[in-house]
N, C-alpha and C. Protein backbone atom coordinates (compact mmCIF):
# COMPACT_ATOMS: atom_id res chain seq x y z
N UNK A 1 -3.96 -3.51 49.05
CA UNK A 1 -4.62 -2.99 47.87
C UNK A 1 -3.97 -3.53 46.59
N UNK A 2 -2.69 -3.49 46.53
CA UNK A 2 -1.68 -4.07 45.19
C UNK A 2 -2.38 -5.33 45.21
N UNK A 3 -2.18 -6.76 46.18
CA UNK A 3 -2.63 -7.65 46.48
C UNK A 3 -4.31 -7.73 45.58
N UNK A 4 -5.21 -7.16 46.62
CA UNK A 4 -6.24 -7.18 45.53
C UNK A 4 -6.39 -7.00 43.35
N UNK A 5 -5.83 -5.90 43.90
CA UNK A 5 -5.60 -5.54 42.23
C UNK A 5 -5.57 -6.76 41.12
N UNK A 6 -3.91 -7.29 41.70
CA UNK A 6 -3.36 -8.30 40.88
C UNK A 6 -4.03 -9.62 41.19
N UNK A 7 -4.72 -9.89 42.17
CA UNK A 7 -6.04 -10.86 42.41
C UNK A 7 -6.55 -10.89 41.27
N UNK A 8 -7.16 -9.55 41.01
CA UNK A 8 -8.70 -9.49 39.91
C UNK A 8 -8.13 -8.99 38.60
N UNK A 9 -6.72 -8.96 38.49
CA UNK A 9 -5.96 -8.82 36.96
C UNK A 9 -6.04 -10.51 36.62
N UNK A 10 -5.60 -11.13 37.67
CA UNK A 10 -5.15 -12.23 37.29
C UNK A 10 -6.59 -13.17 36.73
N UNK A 11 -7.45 -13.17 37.74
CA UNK A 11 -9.04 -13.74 37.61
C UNK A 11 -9.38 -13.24 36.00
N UNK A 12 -8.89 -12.57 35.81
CA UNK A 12 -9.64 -11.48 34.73
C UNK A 12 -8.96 -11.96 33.49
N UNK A 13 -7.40 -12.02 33.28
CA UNK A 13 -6.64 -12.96 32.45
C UNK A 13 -7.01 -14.27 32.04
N UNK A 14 -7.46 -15.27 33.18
CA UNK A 14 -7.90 -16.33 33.16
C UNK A 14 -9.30 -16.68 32.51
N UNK A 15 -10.07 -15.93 32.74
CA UNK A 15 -11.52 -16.53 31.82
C UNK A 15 -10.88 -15.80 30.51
N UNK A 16 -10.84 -14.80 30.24
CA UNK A 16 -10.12 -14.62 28.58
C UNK A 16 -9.57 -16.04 28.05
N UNK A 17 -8.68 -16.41 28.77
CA UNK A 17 -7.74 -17.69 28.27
C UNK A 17 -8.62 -18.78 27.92
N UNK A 18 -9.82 -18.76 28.57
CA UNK A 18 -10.61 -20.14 28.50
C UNK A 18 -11.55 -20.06 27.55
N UNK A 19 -11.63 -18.54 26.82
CA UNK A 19 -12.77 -17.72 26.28
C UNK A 19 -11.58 -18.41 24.85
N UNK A 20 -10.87 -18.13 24.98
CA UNK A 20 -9.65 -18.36 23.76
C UNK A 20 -9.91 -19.88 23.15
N UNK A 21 -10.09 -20.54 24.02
CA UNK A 21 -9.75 -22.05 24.09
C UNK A 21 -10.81 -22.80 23.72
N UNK A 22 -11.99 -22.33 23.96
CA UNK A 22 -13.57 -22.51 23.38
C UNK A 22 -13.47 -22.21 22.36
N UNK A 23 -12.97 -21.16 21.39
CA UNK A 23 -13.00 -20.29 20.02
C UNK A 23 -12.13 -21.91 19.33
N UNK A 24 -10.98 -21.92 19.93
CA UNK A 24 -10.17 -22.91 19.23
C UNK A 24 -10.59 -24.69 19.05
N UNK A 25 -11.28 -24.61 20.21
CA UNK A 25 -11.71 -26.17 19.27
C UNK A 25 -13.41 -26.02 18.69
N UNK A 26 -13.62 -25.24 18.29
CA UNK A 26 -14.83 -24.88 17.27
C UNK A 26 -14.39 -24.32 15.75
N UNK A 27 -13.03 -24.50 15.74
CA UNK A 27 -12.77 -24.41 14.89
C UNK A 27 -12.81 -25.68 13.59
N UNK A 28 -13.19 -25.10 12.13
CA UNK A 28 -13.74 -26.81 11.61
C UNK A 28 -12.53 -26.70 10.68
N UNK A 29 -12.07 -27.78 10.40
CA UNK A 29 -10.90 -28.07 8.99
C UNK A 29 -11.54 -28.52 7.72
N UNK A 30 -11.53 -28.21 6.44
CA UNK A 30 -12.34 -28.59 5.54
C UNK A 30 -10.81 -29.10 4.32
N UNK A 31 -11.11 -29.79 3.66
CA UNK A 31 -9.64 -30.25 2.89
C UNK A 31 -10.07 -30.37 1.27
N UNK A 32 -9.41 -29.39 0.90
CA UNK A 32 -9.37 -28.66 -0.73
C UNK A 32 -8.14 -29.62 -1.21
N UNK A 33 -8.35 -30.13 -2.41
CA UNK A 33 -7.94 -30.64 -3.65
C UNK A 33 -7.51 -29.75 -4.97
N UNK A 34 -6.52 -29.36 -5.05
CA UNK A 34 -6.15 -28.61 -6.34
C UNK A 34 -5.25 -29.26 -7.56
N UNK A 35 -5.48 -28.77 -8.75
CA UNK A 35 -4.76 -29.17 -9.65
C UNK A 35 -5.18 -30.68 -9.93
N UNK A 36 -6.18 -31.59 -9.91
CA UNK A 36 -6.63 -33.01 -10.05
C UNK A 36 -7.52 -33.14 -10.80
N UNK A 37 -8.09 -34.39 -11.21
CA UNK A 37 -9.02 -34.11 -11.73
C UNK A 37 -8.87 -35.65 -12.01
N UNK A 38 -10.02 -36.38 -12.46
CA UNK A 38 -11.14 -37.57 -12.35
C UNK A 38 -11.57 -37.59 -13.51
N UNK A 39 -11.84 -38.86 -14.21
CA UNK A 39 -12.31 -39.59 -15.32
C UNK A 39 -13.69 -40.20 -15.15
N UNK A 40 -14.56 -39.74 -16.57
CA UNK A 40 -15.95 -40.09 -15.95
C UNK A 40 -16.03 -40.57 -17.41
N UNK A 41 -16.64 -41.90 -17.39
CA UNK A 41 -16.51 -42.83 -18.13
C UNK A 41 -18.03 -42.92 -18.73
N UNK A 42 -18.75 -43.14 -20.12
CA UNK A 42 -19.85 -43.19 -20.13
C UNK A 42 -20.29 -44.82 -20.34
N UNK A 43 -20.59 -45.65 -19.44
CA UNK A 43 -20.78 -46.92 -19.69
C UNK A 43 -21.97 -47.27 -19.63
N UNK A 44 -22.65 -46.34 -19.84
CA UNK A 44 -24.43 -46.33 -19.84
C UNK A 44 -24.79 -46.67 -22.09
N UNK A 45 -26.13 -47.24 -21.89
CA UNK A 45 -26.15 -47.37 -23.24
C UNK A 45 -26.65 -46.58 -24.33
N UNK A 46 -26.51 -45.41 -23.77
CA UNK A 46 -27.10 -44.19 -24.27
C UNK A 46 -25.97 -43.32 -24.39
N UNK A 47 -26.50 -41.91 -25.89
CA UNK A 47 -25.59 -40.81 -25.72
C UNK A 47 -26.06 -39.61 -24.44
N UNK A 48 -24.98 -39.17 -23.77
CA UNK A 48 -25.89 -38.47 -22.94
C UNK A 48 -24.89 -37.18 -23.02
N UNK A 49 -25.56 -36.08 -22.36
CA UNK A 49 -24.59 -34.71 -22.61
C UNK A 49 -24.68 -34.12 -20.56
N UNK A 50 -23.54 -33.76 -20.32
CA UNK A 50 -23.83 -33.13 -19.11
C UNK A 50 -23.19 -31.91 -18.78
N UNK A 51 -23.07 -31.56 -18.36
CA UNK A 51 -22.22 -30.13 -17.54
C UNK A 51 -20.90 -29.87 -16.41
N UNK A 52 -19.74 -29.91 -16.55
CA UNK A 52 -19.49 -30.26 -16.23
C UNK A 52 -18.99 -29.08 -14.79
N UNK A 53 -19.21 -28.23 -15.21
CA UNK A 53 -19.16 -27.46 -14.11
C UNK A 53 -18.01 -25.74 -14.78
N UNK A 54 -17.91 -26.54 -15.72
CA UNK A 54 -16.75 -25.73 -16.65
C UNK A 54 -17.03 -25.35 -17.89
N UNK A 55 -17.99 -26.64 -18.57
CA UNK A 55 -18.17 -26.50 -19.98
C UNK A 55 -19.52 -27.76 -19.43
N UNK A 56 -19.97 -27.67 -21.63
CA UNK A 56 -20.71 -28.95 -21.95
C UNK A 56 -20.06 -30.05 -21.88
N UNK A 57 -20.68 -31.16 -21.97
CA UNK A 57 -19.34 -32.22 -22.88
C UNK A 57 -20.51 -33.19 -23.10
N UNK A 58 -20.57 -33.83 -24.58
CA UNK A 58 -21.54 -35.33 -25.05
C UNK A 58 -20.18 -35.91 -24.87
N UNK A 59 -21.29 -37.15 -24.11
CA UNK A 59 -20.61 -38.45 -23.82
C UNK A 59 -21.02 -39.70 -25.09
N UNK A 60 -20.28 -39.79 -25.68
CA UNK A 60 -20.52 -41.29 -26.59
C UNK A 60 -20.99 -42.71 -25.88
N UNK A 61 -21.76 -43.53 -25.87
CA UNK A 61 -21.34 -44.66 -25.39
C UNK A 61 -19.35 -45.10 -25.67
N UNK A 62 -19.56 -45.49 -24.17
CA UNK A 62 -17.66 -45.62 -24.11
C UNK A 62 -17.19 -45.48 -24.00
N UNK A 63 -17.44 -43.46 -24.54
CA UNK A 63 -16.44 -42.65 -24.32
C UNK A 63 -16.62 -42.33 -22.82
N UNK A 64 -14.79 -41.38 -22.63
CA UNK A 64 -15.24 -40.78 -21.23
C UNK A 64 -14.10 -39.49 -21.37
N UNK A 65 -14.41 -38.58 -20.38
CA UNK A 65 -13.92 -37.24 -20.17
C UNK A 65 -13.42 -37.27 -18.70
N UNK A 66 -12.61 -35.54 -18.97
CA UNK A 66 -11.57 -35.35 -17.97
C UNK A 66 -12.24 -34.58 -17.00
N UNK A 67 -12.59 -34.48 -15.72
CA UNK A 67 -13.57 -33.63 -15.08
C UNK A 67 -12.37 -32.43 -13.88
N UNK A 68 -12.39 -31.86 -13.73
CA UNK A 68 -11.44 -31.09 -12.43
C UNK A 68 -12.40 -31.74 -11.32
N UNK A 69 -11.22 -31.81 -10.56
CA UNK A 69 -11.50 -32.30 -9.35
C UNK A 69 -11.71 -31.20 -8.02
N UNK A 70 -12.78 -30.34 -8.10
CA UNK A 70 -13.05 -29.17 -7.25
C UNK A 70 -14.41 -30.01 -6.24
N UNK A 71 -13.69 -30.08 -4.85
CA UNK A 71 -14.51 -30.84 -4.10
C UNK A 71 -15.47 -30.09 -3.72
N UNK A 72 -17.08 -30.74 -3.95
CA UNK A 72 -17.97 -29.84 -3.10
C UNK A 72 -19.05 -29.78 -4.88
N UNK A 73 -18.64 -29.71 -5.73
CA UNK A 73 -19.03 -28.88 -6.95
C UNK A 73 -19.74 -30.02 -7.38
N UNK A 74 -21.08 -29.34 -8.60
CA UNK A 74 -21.68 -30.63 -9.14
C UNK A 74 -22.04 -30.88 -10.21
N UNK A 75 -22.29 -31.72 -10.70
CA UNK A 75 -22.23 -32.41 -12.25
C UNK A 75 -23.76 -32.38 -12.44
N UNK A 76 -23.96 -31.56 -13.62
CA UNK A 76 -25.78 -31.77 -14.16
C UNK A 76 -25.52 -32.44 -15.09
N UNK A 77 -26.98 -32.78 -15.51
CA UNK A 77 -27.58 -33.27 -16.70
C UNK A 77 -27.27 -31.99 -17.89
N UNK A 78 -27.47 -32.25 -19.10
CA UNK A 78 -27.70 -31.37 -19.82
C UNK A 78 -28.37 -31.35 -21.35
N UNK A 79 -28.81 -30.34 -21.51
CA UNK A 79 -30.02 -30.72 -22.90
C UNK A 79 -29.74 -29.49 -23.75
N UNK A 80 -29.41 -29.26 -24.90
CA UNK A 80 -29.72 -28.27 -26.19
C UNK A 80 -28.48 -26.86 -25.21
N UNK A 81 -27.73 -27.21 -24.58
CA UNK A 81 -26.72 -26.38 -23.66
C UNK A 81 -27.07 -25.74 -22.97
N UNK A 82 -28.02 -26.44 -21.77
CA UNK A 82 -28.71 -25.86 -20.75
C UNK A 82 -28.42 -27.05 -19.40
N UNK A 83 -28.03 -26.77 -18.13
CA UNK A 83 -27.86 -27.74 -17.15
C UNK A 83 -29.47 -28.07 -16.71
N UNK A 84 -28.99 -29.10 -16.37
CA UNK A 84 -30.63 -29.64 -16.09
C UNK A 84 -30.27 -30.04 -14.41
N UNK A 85 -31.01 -31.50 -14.19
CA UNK A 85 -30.53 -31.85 -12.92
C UNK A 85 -29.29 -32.30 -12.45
N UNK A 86 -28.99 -32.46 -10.75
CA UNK A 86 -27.75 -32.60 -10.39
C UNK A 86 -27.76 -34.54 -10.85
N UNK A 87 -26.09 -34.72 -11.33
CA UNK A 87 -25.95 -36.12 -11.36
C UNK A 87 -25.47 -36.20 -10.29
N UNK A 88 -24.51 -35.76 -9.77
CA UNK A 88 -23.76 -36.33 -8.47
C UNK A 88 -22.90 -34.93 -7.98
N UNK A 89 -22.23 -34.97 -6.67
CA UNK A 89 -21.66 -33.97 -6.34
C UNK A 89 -20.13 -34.59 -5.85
N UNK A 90 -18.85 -34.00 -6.67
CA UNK A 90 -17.86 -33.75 -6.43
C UNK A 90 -17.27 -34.46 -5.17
N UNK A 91 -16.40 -35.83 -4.73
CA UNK A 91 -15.91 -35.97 -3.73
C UNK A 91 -14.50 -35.69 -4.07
N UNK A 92 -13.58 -35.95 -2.92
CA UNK A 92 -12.32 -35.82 -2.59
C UNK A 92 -11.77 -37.55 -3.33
N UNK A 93 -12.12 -38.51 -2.92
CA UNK A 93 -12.23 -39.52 -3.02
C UNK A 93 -12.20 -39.99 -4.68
N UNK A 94 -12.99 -39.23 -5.07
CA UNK A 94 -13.09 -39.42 -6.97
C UNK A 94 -11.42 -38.84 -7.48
N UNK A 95 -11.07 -38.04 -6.52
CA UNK A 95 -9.26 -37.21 -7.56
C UNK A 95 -8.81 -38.95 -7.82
N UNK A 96 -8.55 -38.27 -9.06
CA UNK A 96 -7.53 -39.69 -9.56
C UNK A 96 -7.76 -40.68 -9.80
N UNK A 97 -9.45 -41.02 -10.18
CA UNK A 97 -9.77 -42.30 -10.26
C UNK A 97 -10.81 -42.53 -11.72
N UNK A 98 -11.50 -42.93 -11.93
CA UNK A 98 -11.97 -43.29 -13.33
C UNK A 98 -13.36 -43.92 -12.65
N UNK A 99 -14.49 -42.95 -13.39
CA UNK A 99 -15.86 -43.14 -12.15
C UNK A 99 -16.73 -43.19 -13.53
N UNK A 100 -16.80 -44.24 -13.29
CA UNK A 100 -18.51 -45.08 -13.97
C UNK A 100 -19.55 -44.23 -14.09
N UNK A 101 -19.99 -43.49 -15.00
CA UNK A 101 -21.19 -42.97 -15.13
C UNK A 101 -22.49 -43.78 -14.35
N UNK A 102 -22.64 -44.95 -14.26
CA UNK A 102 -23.80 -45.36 -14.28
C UNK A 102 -23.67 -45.85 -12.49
N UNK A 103 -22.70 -45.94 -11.97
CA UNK A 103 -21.99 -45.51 -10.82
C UNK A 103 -22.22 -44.57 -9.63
N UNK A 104 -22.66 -43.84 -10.51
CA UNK A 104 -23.07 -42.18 -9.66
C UNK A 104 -24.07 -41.49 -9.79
N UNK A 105 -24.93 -42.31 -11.03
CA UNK A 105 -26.44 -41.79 -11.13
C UNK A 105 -27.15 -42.32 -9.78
N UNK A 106 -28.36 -41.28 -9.63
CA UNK A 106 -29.47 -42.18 -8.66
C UNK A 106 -30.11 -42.53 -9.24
């Protein structure tokens, strides 16, 4: 009878463990960027105004601005201080680099 018992304790331990082990590689990793932030350059021949996710900001021809680098997040258009459409969305890849307006339009 002990024999049995610890049979079907043990059987019983074992799919849990495998139940565990399924949970763990369904697990997804996603990779956050803090404190960075990316240069967006206006090299288009126009003044244009966009959003930056934080504030407004007009772009001069030439000029360019400081954007935070929050991956995932996205950059509109903007008119009279209203967001309009998306320009582009936020990579990991942009921290630290100096990104061409005309670059990232579609």
């Amino acid at each position: 009878m002990k024999i049995t018992i610890t049979l079907l304790s043990l059987v019983a331990m074992c799919s849990f463990a495998e139940i565990q082990l399924d949970a763990l590689q369904t697990v997804e990793h996603t990779e956050a960027i803090y404190g960075s932030s990316f240069s967006l350059i206006n090299d288009t021949k126009n003044k244009v105004s966009i959003y930056t996710g934080s504030g407004y900001v007009t772009l001069n021809k030439g000029s360019k601005t400081s954007i935070s680098c929050k991956v995932g997040k996205t950059v509109h258009w903007a008119s009279k201080g209203k967001k309009g459409d998306v320009i582009f969305k936020i990579k990991s890849d942009m921290c630290g680099e100096t990104i061409k307006l005309s670059k990232v339009m579609d």
